[in-house]
N, C-alpha and C. Protein backbone atom coordinates (compact mmCIF):
# COMPACT_ATOMS: atom_id res chain seq x y z
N UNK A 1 12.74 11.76 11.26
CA UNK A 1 12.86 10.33 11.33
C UNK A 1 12.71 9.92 12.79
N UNK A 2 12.11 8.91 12.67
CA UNK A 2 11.41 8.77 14.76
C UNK A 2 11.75 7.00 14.58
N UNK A 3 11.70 6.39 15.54
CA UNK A 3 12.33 5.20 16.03
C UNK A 3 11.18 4.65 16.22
N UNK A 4 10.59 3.23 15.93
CA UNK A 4 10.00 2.19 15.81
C UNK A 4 8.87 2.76 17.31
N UNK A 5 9.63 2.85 18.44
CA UNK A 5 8.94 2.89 19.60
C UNK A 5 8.01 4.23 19.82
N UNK A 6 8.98 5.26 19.14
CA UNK A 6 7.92 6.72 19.17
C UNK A 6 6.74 6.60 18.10
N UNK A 7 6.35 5.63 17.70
CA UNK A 7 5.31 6.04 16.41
C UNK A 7 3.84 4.95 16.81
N UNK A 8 2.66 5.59 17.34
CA UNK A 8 1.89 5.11 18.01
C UNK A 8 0.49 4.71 16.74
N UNK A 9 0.06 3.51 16.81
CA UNK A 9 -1.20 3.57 16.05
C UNK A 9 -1.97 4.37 16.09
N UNK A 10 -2.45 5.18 14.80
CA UNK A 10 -3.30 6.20 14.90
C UNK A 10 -3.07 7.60 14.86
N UNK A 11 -1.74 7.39 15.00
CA UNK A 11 -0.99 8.92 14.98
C UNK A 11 -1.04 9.23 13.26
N UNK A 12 -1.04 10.57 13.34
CA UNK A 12 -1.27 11.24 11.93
C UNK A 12 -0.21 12.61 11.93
N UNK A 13 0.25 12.61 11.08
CA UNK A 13 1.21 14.03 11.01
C UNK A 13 1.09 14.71 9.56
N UNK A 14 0.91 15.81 9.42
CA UNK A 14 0.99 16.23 8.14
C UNK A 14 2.46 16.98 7.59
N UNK A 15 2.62 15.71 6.91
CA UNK A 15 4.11 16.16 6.01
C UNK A 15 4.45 17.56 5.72
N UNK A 16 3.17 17.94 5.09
CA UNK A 16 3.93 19.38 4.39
C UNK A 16 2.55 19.55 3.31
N UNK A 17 2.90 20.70 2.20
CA UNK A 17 1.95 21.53 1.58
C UNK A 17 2.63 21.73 0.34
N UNK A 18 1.62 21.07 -0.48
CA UNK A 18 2.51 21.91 -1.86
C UNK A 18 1.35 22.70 -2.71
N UNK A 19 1.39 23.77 -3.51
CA UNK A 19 0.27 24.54 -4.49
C UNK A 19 1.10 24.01 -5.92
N UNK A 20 0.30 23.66 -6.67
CA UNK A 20 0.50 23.00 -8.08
C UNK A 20 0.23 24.31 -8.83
N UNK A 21 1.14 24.78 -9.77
CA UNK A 21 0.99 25.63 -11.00
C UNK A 21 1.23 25.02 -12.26
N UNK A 22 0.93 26.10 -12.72
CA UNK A 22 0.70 25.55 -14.57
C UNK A 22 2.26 25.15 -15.16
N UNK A 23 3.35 25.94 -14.51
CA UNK A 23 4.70 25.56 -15.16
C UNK A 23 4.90 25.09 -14.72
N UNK A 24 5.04 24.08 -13.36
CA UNK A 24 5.65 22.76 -13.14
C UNK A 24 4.50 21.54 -13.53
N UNK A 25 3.24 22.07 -13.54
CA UNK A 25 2.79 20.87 -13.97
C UNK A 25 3.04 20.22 -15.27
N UNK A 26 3.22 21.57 -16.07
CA UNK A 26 3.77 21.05 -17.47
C UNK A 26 4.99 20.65 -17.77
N UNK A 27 5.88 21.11 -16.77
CA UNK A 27 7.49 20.89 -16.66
C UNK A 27 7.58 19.32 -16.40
N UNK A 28 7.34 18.70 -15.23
CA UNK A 28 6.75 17.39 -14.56
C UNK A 28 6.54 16.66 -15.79
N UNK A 29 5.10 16.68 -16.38
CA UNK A 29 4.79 15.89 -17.47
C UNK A 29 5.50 15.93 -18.63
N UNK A 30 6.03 16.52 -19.29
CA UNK A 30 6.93 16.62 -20.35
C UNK A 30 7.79 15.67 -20.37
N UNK A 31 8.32 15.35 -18.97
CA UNK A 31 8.82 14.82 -18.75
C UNK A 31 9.00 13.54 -18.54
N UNK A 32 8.16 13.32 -17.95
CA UNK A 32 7.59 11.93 -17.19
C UNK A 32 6.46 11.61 -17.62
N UNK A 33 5.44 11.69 -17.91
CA UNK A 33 4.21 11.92 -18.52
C UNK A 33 3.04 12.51 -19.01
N UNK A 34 3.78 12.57 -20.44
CA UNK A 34 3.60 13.69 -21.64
C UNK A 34 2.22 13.49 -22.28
N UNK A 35 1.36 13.07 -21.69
CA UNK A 35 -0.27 13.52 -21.78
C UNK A 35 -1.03 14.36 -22.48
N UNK A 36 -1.16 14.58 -23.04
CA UNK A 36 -1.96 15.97 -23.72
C UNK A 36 -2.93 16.75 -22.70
N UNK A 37 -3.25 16.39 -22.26
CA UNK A 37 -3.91 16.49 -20.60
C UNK A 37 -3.66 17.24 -19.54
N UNK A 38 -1.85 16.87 -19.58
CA UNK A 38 -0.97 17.25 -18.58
C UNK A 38 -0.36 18.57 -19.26
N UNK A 39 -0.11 18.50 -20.13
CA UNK A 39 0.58 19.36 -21.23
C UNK A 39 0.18 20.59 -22.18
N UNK A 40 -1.00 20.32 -22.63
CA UNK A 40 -1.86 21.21 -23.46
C UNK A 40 -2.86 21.77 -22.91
N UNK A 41 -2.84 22.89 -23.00
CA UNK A 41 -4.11 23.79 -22.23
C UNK A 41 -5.79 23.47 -22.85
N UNK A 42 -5.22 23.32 -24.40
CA UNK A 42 -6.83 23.22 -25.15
C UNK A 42 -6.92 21.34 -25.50
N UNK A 43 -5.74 20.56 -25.30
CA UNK A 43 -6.54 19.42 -25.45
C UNK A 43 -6.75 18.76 -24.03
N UNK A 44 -6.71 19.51 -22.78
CA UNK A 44 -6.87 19.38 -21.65
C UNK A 44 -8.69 19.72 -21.52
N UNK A 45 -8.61 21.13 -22.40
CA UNK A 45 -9.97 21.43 -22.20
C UNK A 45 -11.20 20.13 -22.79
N UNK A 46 -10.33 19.36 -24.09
CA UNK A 46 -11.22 18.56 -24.55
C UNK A 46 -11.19 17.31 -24.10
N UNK A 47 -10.56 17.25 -22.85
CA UNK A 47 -10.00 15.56 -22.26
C UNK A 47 -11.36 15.66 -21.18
N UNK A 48 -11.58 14.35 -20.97
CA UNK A 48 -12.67 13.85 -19.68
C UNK A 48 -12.12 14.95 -18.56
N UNK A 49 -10.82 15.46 -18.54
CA UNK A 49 -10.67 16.50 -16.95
C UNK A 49 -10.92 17.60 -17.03
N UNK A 50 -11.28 18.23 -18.50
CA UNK A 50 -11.76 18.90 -18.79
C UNK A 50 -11.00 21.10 -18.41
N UNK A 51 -9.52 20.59 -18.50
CA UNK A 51 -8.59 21.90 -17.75
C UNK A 51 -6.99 20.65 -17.88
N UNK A 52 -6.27 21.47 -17.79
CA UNK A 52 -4.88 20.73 -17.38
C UNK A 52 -4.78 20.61 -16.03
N UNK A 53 -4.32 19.60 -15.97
CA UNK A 53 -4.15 18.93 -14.99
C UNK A 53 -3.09 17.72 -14.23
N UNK A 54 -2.53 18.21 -13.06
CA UNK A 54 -1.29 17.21 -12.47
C UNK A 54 -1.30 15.65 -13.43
N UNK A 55 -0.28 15.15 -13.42
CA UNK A 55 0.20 13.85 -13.62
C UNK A 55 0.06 13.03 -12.06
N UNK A 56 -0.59 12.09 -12.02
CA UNK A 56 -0.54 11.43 -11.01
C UNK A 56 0.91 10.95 -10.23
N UNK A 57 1.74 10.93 -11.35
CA UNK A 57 2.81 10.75 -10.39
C UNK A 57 3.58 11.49 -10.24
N UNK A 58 3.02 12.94 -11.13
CA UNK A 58 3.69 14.56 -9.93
C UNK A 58 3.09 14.36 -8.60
N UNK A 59 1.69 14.05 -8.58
CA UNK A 59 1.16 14.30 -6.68
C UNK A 59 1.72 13.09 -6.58
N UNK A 60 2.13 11.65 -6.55
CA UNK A 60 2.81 11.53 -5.85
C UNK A 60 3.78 11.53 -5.62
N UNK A 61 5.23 12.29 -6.49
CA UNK A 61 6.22 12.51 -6.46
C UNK A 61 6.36 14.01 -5.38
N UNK A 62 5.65 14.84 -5.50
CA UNK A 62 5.25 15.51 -4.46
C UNK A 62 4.80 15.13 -2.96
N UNK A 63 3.96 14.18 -3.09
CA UNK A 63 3.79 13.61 -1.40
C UNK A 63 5.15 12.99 -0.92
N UNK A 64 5.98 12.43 -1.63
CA UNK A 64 7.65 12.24 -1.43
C UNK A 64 8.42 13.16 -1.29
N UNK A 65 8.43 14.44 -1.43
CA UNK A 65 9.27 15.36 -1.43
C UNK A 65 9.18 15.68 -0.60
N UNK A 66 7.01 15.81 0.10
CA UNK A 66 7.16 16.12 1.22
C UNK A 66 7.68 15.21 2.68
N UNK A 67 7.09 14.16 2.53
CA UNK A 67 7.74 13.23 3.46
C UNK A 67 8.89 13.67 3.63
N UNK A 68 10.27 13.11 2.44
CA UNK A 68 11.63 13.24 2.66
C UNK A 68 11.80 14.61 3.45
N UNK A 69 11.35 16.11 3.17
CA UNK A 69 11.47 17.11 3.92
C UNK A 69 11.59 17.19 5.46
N UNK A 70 10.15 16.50 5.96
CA UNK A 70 9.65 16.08 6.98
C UNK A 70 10.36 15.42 7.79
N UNK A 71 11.22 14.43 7.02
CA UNK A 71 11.95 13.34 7.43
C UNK A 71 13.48 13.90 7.74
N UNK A 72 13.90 15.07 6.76
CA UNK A 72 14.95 15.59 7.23
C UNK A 72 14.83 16.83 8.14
N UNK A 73 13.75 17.44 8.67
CA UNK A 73 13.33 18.65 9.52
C UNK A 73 13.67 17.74 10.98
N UNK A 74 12.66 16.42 10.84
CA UNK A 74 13.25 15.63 12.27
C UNK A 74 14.35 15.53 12.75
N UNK A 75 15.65 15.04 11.57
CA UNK A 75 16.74 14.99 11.74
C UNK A 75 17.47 15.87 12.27
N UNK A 76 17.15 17.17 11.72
CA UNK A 76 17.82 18.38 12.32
C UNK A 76 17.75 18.75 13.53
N UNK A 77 16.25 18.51 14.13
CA UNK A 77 16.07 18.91 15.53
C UNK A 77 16.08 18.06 16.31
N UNK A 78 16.01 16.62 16.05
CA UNK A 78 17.01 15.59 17.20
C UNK A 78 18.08 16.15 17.20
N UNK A 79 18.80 16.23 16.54
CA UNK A 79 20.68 16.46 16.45
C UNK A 79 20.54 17.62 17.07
N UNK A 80 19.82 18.82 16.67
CA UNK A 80 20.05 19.93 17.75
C UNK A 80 19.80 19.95 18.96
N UNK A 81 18.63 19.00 19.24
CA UNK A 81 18.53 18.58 20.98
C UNK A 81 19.52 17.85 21.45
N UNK A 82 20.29 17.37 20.67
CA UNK A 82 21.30 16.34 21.29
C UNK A 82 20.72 14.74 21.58
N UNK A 83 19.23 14.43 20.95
CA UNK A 83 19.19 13.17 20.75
C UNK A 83 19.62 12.16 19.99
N UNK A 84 19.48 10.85 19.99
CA UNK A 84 20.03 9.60 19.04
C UNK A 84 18.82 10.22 17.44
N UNK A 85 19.61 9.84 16.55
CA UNK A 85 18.62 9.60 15.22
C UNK A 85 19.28 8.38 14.57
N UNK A 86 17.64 7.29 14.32
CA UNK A 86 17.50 6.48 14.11
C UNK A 86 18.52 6.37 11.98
N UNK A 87 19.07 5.36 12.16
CA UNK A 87 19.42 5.13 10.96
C UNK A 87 18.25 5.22 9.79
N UNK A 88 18.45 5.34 9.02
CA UNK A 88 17.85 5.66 7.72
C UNK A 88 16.99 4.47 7.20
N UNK A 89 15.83 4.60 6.93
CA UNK A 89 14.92 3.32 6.78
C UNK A 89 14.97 2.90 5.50
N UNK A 90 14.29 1.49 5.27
CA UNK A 90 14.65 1.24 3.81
C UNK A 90 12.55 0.79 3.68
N UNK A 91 12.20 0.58 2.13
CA UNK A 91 10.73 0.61 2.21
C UNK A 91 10.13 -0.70 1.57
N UNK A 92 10.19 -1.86 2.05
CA UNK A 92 9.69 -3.16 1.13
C UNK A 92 8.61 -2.29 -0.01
N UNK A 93 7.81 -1.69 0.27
CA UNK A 93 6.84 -1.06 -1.22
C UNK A 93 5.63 -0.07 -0.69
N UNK A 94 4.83 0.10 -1.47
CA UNK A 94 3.53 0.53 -1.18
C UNK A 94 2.73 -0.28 -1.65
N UNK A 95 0.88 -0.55 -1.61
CA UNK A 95 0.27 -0.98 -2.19
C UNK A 95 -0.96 0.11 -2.28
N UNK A 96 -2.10 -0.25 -2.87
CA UNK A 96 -3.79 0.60 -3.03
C UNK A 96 -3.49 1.67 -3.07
N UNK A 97 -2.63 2.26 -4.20
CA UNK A 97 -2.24 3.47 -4.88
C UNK A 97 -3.70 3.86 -5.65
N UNK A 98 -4.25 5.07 -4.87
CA UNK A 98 -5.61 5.99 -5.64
C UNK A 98 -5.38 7.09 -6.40
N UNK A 99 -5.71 7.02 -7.55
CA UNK A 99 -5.70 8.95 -7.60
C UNK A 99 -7.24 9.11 -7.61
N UNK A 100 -7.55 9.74 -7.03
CA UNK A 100 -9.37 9.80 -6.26
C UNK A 100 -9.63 11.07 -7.52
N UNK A 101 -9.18 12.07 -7.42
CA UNK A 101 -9.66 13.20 -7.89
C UNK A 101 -8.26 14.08 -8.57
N UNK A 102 -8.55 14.90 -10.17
CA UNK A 102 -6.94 15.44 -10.39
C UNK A 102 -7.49 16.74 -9.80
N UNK A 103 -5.71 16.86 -9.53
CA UNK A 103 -5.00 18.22 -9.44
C UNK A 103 -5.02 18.97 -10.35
N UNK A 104 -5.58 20.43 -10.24
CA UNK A 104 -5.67 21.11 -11.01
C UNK A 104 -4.59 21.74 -10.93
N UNK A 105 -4.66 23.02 -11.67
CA UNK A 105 -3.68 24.16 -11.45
C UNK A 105 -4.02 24.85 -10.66
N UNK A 106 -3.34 25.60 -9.91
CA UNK A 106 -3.89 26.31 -8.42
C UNK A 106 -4.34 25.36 -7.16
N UNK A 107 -4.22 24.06 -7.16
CA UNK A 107 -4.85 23.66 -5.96
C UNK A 107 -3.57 23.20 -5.51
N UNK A 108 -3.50 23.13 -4.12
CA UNK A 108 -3.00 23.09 -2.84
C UNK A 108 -3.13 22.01 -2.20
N UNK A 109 -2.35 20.81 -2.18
CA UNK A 109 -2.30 19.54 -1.59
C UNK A 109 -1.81 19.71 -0.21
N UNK A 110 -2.44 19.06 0.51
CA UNK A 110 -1.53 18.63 2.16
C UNK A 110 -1.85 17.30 2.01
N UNK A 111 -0.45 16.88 2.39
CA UNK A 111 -0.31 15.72 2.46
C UNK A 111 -0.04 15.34 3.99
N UNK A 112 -0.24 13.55 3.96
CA UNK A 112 -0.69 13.37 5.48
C UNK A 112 -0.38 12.14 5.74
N UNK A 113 0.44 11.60 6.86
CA UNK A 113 0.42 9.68 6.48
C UNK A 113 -0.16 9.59 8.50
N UNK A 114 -0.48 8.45 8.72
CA UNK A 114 -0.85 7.79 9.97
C UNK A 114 -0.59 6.40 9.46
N UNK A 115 -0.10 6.46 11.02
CA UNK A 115 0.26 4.73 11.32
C UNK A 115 -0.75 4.02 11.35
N UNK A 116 -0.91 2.66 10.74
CA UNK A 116 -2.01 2.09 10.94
C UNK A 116 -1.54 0.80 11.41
N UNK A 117 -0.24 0.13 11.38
CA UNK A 117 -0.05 -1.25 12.28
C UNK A 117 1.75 -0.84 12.65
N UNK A 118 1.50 -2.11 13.62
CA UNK A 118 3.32 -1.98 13.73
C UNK A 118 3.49 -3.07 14.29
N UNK A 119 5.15 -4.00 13.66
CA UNK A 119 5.23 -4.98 14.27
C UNK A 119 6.74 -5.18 14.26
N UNK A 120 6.84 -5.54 15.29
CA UNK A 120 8.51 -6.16 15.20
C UNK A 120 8.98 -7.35 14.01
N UNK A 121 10.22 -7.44 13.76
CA UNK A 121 10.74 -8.21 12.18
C UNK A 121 10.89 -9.31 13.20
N UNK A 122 10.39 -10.29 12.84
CA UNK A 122 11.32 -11.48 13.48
C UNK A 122 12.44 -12.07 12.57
N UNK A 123 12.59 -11.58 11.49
CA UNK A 123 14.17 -12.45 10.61
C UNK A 123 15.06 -10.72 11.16
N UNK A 124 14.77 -9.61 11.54
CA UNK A 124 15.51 -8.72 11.85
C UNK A 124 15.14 -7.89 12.83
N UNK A 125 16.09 -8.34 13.91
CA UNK A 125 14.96 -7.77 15.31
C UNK A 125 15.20 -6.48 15.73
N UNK A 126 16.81 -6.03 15.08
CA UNK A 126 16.75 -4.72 15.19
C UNK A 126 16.01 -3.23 14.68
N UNK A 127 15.25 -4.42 13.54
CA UNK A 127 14.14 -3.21 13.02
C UNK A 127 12.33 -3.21 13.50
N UNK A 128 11.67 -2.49 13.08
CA UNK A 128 10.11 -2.60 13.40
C UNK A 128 9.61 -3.05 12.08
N UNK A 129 8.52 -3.15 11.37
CA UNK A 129 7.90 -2.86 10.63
C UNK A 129 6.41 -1.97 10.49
N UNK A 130 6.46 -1.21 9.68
CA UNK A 130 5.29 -0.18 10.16
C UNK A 130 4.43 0.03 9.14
N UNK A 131 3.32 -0.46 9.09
CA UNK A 131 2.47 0.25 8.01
C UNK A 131 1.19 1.86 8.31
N UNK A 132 1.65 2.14 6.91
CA UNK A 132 1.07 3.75 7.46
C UNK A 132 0.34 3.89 5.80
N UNK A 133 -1.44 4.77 6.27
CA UNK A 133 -2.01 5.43 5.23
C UNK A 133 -1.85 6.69 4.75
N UNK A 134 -0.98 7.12 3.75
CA UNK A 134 -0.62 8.25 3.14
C UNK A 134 -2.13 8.99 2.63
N UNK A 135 -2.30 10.30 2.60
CA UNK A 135 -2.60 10.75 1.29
C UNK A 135 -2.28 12.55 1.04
N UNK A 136 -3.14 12.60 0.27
CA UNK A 136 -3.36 14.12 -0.32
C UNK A 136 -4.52 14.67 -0.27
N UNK A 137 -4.54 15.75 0.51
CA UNK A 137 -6.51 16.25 0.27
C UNK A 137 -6.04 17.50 -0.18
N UNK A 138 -6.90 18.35 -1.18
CA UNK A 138 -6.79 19.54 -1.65
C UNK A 138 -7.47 20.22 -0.62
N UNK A 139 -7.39 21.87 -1.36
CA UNK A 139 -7.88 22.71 -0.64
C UNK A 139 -9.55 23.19 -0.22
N UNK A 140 -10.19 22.21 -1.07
CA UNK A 140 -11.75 22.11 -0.50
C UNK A 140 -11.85 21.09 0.03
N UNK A 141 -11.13 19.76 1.10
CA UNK A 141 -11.24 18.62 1.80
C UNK A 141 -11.10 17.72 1.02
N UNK A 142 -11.05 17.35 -0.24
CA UNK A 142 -11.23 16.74 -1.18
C UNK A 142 -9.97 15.77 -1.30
N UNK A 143 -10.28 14.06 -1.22
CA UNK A 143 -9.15 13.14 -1.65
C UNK A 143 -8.54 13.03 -2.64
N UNK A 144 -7.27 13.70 -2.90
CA UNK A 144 -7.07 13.20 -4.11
C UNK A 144 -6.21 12.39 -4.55
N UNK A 145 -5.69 11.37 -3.33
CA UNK A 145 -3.93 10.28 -3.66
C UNK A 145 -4.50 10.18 -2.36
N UNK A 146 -4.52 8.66 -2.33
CA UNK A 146 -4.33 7.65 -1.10
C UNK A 146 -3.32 6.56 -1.44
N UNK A 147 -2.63 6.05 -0.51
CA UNK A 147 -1.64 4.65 -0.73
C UNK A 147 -1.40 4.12 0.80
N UNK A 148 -1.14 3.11 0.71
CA UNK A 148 -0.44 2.52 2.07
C UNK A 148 0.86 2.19 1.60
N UNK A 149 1.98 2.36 2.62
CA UNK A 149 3.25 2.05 2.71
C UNK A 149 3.40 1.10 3.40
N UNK A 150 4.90 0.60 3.67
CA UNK A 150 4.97 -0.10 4.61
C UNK A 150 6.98 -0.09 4.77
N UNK A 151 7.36 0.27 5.90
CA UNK A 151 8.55 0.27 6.01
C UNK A 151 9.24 0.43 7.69
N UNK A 152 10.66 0.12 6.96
CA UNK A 152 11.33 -0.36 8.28
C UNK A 152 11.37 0.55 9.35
N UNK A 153 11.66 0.29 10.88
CA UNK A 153 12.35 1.17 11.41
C UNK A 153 13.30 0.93 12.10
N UNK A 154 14.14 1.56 12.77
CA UNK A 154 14.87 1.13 13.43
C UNK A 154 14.43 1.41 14.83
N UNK A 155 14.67 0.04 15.74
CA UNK A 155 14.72 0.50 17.28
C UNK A 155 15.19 0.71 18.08
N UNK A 156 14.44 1.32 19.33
CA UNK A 156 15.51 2.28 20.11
C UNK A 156 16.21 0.84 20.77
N UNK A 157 15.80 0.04 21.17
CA UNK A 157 16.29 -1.05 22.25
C UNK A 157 15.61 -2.61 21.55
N UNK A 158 16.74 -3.45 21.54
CA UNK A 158 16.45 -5.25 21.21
C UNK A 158 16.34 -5.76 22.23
């Protein structure tokens, strides 16, 4: 977690890495969205994706897991340097949620966000506001989850 002032337009960090298998993808959807697609090996084979394949909102429930990770790895190593960590942000939403391409079984997401604006709150001046482009590329370069966020931060100095 980094403070309104450390986070520069254009900066890009990659969250983290996840490899998708066949038992959580089916675990995931069962759950959340029970697809035949997501779920069945042979009516996957006969669906437009033609294989089973992620639930869109496993990859992006996954690009969240990784963030939050990310977000608590920072935490740890401010506090072990003995720096300030910024209070805990809150997220007005996302918008231009893609799923570009599915997740198969066996492929390997990195996920990735960059800042793309930043502005101070004027109804709350102790926070920033920051918008940043998320996504997911698999393991042949390939897009497969784009979104923009947009959320608070806190700053170092009012």
């Amino acid at each position: 977690m980094r403070f309104f002032e450390d986070c520069d337009i254009g900066s890009r960090e990659v969250l983290g890495i996840h490899h998708f298998t066949r038992d959580e993808i089916i675990a995931f959807a069962t759950q959340y969205d029970p697809q035949p697609f997501h779920v069945d090996d042979e009516a996957a084979k006969r669906s437009l994706f033609g294989a089973l394949c992620a639930s869109g909102w496993h990859t992006a429930a996954q690009w969240m897991r990784c963030f939050v990770d990310h977000q608590q790895k920072g935490v740890l190593e401010a506090r072990a340097a003995g720096l300030p960590v910024p209070s805990g942000n809150p997220s007005p939403g996302f918008k231009n949620l893609r799923w570009l391409k599915p997740v198969y079984v066996g492929d390997t997401i990195t996920y990735a966000s960059e800042v793309k604006e930043k502005q101070v709150s004027k109804s709350r001046p102790k926070w920033g506001i920051l918008t940043a482009h998320n996504t997911g590329t698999n393991q042949h370069g390939d897009l497969v989850i784009e979104f923009d966020s947009v959320g608070f931060l806190e700053r170092r100095s009012v």
